[in-house]
Protein backbone atom coordinates (compact mmCIF):
# COMPACT_ATOMS: atom_id res chain seq x y z
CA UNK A 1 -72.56 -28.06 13.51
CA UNK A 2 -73.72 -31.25 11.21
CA UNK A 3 -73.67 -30.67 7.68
CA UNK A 4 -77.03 -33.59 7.42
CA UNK A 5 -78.75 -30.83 10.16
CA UNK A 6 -77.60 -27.69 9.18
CA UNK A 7 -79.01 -24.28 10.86
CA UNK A 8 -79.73 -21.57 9.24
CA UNK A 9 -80.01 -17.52 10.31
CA UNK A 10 -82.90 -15.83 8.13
CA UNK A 11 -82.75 -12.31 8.33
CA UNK A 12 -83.35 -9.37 6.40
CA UNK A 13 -80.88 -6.55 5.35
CA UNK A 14 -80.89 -3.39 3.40
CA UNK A 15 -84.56 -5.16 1.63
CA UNK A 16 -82.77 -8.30 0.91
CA UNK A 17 -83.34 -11.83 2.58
CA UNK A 18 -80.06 -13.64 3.60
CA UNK A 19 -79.97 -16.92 5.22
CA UNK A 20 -75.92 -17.66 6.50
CA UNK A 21 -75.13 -21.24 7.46
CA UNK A 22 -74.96 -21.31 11.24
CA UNK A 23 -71.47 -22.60 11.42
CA UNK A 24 -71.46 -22.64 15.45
CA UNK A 25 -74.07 -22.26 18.21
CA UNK A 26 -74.95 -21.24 21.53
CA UNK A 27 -77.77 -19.90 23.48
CA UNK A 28 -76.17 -16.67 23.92
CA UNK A 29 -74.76 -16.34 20.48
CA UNK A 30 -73.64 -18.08 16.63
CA UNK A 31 -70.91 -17.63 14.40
CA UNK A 32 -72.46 -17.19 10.92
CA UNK A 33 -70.27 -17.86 7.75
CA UNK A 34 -71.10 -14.62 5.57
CA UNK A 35 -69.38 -14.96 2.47
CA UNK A 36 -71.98 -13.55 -0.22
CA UNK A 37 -72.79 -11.31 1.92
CA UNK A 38 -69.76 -10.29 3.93
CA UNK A 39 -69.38 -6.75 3.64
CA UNK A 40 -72.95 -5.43 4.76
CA UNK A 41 -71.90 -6.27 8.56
CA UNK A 42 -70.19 -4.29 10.78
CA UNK A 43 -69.33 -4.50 14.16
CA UNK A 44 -72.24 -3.30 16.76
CA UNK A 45 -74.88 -3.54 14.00
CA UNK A 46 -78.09 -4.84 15.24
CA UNK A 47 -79.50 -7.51 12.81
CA UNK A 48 -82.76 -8.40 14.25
CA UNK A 49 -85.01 -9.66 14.58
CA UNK A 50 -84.18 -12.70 12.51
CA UNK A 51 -85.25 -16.20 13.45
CA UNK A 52 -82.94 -19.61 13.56
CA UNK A 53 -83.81 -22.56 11.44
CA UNK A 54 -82.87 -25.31 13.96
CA UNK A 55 -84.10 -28.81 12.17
CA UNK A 56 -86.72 -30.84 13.79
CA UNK A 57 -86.93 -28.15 17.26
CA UNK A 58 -88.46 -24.98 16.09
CA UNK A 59 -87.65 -21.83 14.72
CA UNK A 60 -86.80 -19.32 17.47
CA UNK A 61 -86.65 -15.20 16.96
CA UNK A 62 -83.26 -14.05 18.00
CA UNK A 63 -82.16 -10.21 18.54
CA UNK A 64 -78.61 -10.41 17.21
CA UNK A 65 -76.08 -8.07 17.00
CA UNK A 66 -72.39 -8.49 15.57
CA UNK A 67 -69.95 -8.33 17.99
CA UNK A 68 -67.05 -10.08 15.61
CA UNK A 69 -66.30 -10.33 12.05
CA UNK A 70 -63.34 -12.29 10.47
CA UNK A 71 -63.79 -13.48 6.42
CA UNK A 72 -65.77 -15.15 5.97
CA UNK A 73 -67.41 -15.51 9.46
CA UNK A 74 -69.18 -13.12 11.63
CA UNK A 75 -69.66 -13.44 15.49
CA UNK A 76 -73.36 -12.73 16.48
CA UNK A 77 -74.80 -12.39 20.21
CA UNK A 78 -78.85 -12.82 20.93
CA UNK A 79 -79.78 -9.85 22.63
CA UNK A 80 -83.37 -9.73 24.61
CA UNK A 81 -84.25 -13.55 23.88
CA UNK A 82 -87.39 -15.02 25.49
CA UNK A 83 -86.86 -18.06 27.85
CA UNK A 84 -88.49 -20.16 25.39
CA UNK A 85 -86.28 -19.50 22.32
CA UNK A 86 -83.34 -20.01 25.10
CA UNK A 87 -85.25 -23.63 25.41
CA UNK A 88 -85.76 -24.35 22.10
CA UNK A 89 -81.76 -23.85 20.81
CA UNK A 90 -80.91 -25.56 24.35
CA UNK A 91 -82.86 -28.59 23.01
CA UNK A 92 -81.47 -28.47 19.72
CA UNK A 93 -77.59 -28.29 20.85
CA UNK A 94 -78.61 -31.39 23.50
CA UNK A 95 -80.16 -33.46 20.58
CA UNK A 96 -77.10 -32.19 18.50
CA UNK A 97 -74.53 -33.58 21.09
CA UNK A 98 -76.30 -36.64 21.50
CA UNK A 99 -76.17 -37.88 17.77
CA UNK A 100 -72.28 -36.85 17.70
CA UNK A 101 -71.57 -39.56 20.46
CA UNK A 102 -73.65 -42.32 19.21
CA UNK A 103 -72.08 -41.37 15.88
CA UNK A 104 -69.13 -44.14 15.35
CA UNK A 105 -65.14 -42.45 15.41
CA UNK A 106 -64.03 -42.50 11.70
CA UNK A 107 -60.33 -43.81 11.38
């Protein structure tokens, strides 16, 4: 991910909001880096819903559930996602792709 476009995962646990920097995405999944907030994952937990902050595309409702977790990051996977939150974080990762290449290689 871009540090100028970062994504966020806003989601609520135990009564308290947390939003973890999206350090990697896909449509099926994200690897979240947890630090503050590390040790109230565990592995199989179901986390949802929560939606993604994706910058200038939308904010789709993801059903994620840790499959992963490694300090500071946790592996998520989107369970039961509509077709058009699919779209949406499809979108994003194309426009995402795009600006890297038209970026210019730094020596």
């Amino acid at each position: 991910m871009m540090a100028s476009d970062p994504v966020y995962l806003l989601l609520s646990m135990d009564g308290v909001d947390i939003d973890p920097v999206v350090d990697e995405l896909a449509a099926g999944g994200a690897r979240l880096l947890c630090s503050k907030h590390y040790d109230k994952f565990y592995e199989g937990q179901l986390i949802g819903p929560a939606v993604l902050v994706l910058q200038d595309e939308g904010m789709p409702v993801v059903y994620p559930v840790v499959k992963w977790k490694s300090w500071p990051v946790v592996g998520v996977q989107f369970m039961q996602i509509e077709e058009e939150e699919r779209e949406m974080i499809f979108r994003f990762l194309f426009k995402l792709e795009r600006k890297m290449l038209q970026q210019p290689e730094r020596s």
